[in-house]
N, C-alpha and C. Protein backbone atom coordinates (compact mmCIF):
# COMPACT_ATOMS: atom_id res chain seq x y z
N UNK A 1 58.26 -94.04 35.96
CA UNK A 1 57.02 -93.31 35.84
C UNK A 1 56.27 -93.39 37.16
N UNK A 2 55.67 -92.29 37.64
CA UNK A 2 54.55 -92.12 38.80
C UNK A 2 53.61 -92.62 38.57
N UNK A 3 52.57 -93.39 39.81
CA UNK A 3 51.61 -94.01 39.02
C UNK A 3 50.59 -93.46 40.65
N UNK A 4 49.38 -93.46 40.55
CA UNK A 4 48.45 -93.13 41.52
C UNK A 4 47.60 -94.02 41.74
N UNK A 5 47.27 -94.36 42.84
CA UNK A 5 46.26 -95.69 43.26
C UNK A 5 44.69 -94.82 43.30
N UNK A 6 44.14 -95.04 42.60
CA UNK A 6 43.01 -94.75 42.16
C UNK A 6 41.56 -95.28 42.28
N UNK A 7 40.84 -95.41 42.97
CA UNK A 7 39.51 -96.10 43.32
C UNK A 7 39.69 -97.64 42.87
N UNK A 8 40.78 -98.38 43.18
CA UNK A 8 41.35 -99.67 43.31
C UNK A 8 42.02 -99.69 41.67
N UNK A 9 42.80 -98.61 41.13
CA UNK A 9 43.18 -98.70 39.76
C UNK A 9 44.32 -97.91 39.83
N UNK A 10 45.54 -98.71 39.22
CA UNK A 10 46.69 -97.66 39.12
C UNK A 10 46.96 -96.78 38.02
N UNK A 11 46.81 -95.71 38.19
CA UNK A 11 46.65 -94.25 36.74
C UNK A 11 48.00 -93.81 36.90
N UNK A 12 48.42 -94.02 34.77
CA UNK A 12 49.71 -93.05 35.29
C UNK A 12 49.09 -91.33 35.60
N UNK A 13 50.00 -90.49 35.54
CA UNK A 13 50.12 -88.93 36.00
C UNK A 13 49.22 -88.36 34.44
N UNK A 14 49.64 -89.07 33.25
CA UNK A 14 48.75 -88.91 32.10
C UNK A 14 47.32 -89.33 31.97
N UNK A 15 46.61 -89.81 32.70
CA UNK A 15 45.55 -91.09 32.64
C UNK A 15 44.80 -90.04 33.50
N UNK A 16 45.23 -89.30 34.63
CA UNK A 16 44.35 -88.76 35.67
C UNK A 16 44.51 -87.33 34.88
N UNK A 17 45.70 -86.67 34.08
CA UNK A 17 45.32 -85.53 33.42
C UNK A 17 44.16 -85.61 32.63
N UNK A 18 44.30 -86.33 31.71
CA UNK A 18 43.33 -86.42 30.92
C UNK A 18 42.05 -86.45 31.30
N UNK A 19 41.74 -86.95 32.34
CA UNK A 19 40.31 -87.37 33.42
C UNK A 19 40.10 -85.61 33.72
N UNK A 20 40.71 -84.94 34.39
CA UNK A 20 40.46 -83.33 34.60
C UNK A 20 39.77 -82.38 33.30
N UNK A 21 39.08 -81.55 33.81
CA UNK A 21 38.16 -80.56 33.09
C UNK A 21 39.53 -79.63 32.11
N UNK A 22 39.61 -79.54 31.25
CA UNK A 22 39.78 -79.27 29.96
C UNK A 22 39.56 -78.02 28.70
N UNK A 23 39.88 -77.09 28.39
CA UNK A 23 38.88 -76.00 27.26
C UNK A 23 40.03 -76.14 26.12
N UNK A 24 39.88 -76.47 25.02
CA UNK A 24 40.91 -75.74 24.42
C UNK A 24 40.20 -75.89 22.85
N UNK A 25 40.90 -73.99 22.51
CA UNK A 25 40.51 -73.55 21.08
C UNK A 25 41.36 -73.92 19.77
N UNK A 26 40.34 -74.06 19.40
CA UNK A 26 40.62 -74.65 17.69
C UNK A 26 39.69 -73.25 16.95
N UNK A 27 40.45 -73.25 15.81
CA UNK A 27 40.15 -72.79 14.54
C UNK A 27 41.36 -71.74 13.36
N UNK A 28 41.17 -71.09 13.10
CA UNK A 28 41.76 -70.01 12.39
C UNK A 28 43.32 -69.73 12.98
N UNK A 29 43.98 -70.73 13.38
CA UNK A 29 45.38 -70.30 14.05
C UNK A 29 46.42 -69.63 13.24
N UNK A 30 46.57 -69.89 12.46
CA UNK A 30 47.68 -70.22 11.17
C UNK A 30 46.78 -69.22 9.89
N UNK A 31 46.75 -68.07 9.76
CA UNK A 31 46.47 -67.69 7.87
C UNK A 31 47.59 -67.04 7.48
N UNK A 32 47.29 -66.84 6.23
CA UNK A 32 47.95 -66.52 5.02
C UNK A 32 46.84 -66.11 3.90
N UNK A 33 47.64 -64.53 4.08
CA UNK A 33 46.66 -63.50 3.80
C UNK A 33 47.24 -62.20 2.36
N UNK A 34 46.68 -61.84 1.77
CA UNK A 34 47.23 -61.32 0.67
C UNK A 34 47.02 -60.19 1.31
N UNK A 35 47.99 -58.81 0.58
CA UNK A 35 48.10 -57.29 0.78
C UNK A 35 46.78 -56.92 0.80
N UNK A 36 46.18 -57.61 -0.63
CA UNK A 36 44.68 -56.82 -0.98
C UNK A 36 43.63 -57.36 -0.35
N UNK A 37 43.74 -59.01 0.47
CA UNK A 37 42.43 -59.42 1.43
C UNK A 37 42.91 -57.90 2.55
N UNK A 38 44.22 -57.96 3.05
CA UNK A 38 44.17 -56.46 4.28
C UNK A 38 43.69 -55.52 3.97
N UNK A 39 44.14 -55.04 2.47
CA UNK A 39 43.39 -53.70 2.06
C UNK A 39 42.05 -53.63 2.58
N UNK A 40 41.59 -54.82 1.89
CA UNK A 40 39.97 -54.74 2.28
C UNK A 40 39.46 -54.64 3.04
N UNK A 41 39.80 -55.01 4.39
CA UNK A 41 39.23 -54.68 5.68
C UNK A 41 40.01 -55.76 6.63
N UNK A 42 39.50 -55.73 7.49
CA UNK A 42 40.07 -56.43 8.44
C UNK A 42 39.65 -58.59 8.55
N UNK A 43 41.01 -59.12 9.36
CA UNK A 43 41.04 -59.98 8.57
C UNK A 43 40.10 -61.11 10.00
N UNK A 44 39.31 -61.83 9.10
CA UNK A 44 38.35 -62.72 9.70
C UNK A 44 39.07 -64.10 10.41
N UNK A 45 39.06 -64.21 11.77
CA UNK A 45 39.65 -66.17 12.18
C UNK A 45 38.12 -66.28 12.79
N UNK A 46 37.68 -67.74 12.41
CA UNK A 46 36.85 -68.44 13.24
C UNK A 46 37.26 -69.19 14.44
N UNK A 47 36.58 -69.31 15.42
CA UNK A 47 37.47 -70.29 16.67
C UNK A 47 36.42 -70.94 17.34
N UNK A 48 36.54 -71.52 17.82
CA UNK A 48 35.67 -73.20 18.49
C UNK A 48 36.40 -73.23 19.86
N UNK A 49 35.38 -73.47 21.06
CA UNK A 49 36.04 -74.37 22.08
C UNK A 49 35.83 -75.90 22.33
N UNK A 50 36.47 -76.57 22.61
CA UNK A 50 36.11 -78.22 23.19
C UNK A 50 36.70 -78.41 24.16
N UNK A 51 35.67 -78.62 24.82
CA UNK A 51 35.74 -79.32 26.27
C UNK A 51 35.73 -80.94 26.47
N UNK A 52 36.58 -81.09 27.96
CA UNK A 52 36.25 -82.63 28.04
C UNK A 52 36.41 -82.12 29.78
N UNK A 53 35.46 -83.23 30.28
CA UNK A 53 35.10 -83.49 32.00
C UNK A 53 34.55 -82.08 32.22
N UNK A 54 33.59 -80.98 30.95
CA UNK A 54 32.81 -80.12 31.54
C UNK A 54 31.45 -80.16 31.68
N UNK A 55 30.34 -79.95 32.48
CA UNK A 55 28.78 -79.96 31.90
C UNK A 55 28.18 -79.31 31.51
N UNK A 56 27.05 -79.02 31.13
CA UNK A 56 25.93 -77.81 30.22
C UNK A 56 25.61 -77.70 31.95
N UNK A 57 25.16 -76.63 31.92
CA UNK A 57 25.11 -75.77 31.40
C UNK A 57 26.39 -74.56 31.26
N UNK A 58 27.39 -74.33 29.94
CA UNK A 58 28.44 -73.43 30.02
C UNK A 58 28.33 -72.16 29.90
N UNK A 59 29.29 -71.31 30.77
CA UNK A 59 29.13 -69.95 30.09
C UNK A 59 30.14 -69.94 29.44
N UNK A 60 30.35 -68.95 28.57
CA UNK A 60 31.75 -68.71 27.76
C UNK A 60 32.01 -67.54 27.76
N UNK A 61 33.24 -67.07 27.73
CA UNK A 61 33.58 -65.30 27.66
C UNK A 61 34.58 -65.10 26.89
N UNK A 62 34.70 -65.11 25.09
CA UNK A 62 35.80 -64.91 24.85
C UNK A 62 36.29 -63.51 24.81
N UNK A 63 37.57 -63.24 24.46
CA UNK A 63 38.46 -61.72 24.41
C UNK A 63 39.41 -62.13 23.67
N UNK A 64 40.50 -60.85 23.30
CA UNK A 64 41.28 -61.46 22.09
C UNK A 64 41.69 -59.23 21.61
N UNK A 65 42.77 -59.92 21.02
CA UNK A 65 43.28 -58.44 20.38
C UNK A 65 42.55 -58.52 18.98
N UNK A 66 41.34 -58.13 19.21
CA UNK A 66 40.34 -58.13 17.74
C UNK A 66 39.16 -57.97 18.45
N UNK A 67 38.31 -57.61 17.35
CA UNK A 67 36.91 -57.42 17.82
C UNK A 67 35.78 -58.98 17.47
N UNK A 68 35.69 -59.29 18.83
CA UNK A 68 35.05 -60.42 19.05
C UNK A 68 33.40 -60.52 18.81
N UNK A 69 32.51 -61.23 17.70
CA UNK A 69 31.50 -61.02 16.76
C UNK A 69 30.54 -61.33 18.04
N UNK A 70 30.53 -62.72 18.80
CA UNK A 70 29.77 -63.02 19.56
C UNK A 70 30.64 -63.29 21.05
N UNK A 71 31.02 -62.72 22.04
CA UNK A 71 31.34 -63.18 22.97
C UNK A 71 30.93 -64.40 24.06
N UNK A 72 29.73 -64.40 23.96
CA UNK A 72 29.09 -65.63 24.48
C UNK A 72 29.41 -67.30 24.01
N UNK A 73 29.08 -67.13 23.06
CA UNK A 73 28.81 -68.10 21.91
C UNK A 73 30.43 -69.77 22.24
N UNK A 74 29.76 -70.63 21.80
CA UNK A 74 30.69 -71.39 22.03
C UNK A 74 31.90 -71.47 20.80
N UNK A 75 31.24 -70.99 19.42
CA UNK A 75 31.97 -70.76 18.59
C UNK A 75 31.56 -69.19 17.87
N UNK A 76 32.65 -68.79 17.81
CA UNK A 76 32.35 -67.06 17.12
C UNK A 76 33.63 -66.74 16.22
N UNK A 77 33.19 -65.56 15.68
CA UNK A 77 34.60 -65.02 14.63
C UNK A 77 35.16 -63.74 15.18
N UNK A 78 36.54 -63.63 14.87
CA UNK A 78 37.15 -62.52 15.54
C UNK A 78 37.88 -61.46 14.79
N UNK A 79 37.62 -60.31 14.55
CA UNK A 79 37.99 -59.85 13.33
C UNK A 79 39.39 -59.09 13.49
N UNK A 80 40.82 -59.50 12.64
CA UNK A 80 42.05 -58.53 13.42
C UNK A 80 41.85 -57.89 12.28
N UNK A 81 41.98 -56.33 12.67
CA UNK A 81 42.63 -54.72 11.51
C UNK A 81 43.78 -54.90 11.73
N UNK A 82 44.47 -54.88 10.40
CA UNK A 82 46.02 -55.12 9.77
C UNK A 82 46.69 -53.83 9.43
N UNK A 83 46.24 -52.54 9.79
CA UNK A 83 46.46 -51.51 8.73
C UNK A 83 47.79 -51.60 8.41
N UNK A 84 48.29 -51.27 7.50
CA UNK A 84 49.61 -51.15 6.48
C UNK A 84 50.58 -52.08 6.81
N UNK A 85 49.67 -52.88 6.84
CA UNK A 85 50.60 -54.03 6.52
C UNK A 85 51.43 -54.93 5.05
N UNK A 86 52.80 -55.02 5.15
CA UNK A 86 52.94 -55.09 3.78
C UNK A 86 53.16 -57.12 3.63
N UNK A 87 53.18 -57.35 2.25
CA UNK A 87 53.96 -58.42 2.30
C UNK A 87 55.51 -58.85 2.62
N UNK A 88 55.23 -60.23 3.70
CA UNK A 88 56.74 -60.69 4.00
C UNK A 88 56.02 -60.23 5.58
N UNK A 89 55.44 -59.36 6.05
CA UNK A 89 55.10 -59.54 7.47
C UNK A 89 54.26 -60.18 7.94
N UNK A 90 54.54 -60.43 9.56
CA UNK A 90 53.79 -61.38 10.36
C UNK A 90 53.42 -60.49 11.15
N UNK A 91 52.15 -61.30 11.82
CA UNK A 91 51.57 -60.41 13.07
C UNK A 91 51.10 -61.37 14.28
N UNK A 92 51.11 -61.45 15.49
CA UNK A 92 50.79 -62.38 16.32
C UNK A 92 49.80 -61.73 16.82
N UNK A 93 48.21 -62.58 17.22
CA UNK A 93 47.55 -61.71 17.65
C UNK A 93 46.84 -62.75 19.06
N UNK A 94 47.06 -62.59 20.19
CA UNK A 94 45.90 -63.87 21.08
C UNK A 94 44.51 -63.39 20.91
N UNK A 95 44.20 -64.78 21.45
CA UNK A 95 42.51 -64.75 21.39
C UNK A 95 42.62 -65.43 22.89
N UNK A 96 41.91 -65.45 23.34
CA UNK A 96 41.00 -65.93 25.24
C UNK A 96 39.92 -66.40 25.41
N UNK A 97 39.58 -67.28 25.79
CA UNK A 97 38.21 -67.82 26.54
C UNK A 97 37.95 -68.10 27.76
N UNK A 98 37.13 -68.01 28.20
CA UNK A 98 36.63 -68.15 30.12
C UNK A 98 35.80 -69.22 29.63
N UNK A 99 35.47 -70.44 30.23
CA UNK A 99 34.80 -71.27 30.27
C UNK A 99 34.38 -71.90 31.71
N UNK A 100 33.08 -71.48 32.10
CA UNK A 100 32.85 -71.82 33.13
C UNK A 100 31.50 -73.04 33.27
N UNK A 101 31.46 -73.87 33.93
CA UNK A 101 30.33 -74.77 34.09
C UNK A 101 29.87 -74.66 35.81
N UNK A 102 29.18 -75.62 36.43
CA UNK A 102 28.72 -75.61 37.59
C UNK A 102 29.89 -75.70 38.86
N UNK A 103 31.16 -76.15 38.23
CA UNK A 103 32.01 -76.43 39.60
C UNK A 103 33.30 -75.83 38.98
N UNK A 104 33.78 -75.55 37.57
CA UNK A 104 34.85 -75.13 37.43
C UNK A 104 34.99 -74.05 36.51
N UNK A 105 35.92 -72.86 36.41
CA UNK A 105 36.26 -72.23 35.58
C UNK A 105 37.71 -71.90 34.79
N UNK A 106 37.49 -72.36 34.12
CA UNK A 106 38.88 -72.29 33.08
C UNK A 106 39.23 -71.38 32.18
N UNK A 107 40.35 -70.83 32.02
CA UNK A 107 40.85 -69.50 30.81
C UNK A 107 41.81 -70.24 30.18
N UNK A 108 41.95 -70.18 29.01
CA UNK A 108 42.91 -70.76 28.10
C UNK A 108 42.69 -69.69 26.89
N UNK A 109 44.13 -69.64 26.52
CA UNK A 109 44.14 -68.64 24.94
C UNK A 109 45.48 -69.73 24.35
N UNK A 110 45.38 -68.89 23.08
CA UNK A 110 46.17 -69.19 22.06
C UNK A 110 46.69 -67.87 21.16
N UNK A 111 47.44 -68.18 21.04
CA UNK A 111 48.01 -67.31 19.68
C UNK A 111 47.94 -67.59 18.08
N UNK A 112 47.33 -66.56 17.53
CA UNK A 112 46.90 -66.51 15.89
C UNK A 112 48.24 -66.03 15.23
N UNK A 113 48.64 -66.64 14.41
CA UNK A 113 49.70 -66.00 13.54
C UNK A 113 48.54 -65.42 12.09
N UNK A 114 49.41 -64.32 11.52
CA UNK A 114 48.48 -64.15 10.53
C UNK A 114 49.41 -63.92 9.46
N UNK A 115 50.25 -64.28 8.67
CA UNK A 115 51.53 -64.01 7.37
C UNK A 115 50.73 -63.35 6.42
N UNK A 116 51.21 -62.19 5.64
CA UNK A 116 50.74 -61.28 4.57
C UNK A 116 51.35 -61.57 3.61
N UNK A 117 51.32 -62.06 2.61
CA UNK A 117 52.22 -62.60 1.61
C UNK A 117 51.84 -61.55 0.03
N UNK A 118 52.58 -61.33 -0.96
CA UNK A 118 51.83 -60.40 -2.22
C UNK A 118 50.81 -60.45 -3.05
N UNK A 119 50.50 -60.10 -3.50
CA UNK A 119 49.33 -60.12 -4.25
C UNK A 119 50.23 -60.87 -5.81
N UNK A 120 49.64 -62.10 -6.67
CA UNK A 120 50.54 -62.60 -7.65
C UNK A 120 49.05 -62.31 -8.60
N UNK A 121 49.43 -62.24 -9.66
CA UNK A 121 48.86 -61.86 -10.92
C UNK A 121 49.63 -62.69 -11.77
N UNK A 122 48.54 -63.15 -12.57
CA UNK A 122 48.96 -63.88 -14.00
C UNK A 122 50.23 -63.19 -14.98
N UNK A 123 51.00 -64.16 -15.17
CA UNK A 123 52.23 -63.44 -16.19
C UNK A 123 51.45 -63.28 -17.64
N UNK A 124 51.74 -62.24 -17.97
CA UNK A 124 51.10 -62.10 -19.38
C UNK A 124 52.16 -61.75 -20.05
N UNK A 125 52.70 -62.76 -21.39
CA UNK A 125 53.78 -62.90 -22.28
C UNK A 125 53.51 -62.07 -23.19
N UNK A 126 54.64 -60.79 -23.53
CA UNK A 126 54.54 -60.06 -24.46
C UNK A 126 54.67 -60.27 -25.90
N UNK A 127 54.05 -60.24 -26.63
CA UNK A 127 54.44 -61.17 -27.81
C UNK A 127 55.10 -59.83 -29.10
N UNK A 128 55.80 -60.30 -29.95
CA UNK A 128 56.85 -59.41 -30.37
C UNK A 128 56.14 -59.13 -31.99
């Protein structure tokens, strides 16, 4: 392993990553979505950024293949249109953020999966 001599401290190559400025989104990665939530309109992910080694004051700029509710905002919702989409399909959609503070600016995205699965209804037993 590499190790770095550090203001009289030896850091591995992990120890000084971790120490560096940082953005990364959390929220809504992963749904599972019925025919009839798509019918209805288009489908809602929430997303969050967290930072580490950034300061206030931040700007934020997210983007994304969806229409983004608050672009500023450190956390906002992003809405993807599914049209005809059936069950058994997937759709990949990214989302993006710019995160900038006084000395650094960072872009990081992720990818949303969104699975459409059927609409299930109660079995109702025919009785004879």
């Amino acid at each position: 392993m590499n190790t770095t001599f550090v203001q009289g401290q030896l850091q591995s190559p992990l120890a000084i990553q971790a120490a560096l400025p940082h953005v990364v989104i959390t929220g809504d990665l992963q749904l599972v979505v019925t025919e009839s939530d798509v019918a209805r309109g288009p489908i809602i992910g929430r997303y969050n950024i967290e930072t580490q080694e950034m300061w206030d004051p931040l700007r934020v700029c997210w983007g994304g293949e969806g229409q983004v509710r608050d672009r500023r905002a450190r956390t906002t919702e992003i809405a993807f249109k599914m049209p005809g989409f059936r069950a058994g399909q997937m759709w990949i959609y990214s989302v993006q953020a710019q995160v900038t503070d006084r000395r650094t600016s960072i872009v990081t995205g992720v990818f949303v999966q969104i699975l459409v699965t059927a609409d299930t209804f109660p079995q109702v037993s025919a009785s004879a």
